[in-house]
Protein backbone atom coordinates (compact mmCIF):
# COMPACT_ATOMS: atom_id res chain seq x y z
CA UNK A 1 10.26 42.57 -27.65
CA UNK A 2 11.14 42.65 -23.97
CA UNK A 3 8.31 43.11 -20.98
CA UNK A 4 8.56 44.25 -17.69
CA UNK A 5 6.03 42.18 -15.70
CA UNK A 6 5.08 42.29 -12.34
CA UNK A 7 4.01 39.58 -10.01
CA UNK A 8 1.77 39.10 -6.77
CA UNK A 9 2.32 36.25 -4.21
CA UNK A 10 -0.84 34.70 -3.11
CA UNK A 11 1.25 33.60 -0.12
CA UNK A 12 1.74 37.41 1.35
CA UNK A 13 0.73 39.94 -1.31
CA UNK A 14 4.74 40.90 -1.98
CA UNK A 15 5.48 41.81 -4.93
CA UNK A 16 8.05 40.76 -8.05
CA UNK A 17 9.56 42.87 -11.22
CA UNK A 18 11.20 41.34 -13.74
CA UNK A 19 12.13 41.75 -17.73
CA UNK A 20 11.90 38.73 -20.48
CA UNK A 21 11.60 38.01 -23.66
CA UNK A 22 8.29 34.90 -22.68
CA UNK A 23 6.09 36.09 -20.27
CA UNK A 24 4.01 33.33 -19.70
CA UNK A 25 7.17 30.85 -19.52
CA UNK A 26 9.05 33.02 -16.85
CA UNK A 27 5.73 33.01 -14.89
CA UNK A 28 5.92 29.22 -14.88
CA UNK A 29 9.29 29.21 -13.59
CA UNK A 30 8.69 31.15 -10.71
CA UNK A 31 5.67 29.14 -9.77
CA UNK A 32 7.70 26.20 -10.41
CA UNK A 33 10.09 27.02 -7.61
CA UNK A 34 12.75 27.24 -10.37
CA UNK A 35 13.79 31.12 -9.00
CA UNK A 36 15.36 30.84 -5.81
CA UNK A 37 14.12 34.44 -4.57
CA UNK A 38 10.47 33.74 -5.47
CA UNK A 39 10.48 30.26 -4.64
CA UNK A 40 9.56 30.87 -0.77
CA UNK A 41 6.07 32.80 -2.04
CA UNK A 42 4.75 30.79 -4.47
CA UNK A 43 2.04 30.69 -6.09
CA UNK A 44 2.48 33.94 -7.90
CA UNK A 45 0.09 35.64 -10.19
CA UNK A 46 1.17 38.13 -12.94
CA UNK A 47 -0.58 41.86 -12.38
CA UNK A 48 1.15 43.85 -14.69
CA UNK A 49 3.01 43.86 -18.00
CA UNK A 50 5.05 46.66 -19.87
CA UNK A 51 6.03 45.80 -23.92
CA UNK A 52 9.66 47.57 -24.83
CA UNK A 53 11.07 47.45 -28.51
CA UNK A 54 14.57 47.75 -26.71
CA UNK A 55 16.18 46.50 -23.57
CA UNK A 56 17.74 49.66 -22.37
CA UNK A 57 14.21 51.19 -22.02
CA UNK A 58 12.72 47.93 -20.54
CA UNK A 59 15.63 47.75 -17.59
CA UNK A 60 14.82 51.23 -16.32
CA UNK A 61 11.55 51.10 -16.17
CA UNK A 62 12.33 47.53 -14.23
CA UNK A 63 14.55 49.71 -12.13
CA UNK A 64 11.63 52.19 -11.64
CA UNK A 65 9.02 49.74 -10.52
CA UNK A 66 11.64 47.91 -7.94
CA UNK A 67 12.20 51.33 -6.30
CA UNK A 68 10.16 52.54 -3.72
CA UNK A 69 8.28 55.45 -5.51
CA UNK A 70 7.66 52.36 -8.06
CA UNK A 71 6.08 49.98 -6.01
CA UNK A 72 3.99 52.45 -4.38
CA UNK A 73 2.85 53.39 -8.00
CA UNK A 74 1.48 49.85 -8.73
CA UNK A 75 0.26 49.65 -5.32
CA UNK A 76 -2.32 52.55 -6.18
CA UNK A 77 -2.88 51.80 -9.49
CA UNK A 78 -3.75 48.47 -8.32
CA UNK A 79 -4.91 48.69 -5.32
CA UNK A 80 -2.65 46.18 -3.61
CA UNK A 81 -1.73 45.81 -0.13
CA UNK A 82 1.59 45.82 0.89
């Protein structure tokens, strides 16, 4: 299984999309200061998560939510700011 997750910083409300196989582990690593483009924002909280059987389905709906008609999508859905 692959997920497409989504993360908030608590430091300025930006937000994150990313695909794994562990969640919870890559979630660590980011707060961890272990990704250098999320490293600056930490500590980041996970507010959405997508299951995919395969990883060609999983990377474009990744590549949906990092465009701009995809982050304004979760920020409605969500309610988030920025």
């Amino acid at each position: 299984m692959i997920y497409v997750y989504v993360l908030k910083s608590l430091v300025d409300d930006r937000l994150y999309v990313g695909m794994t196989q562990d969640v919870a582990n890559r979630v660590k690593e980011h707060n961890s200061g272990r990704t250098k483009s999320t490293k600056g924002y930490r500590p980041w909280v996970k507010v959405h998560e997508e299951i995919y059987s395969d990883r060609t389905a999983a990377r474009q709906r990744e590549k949906y939510l990092k465009s701009g008609y995809g982050k304004q999508w979760l920020k409605n859905k969500y309610k988030l700011v920025p």
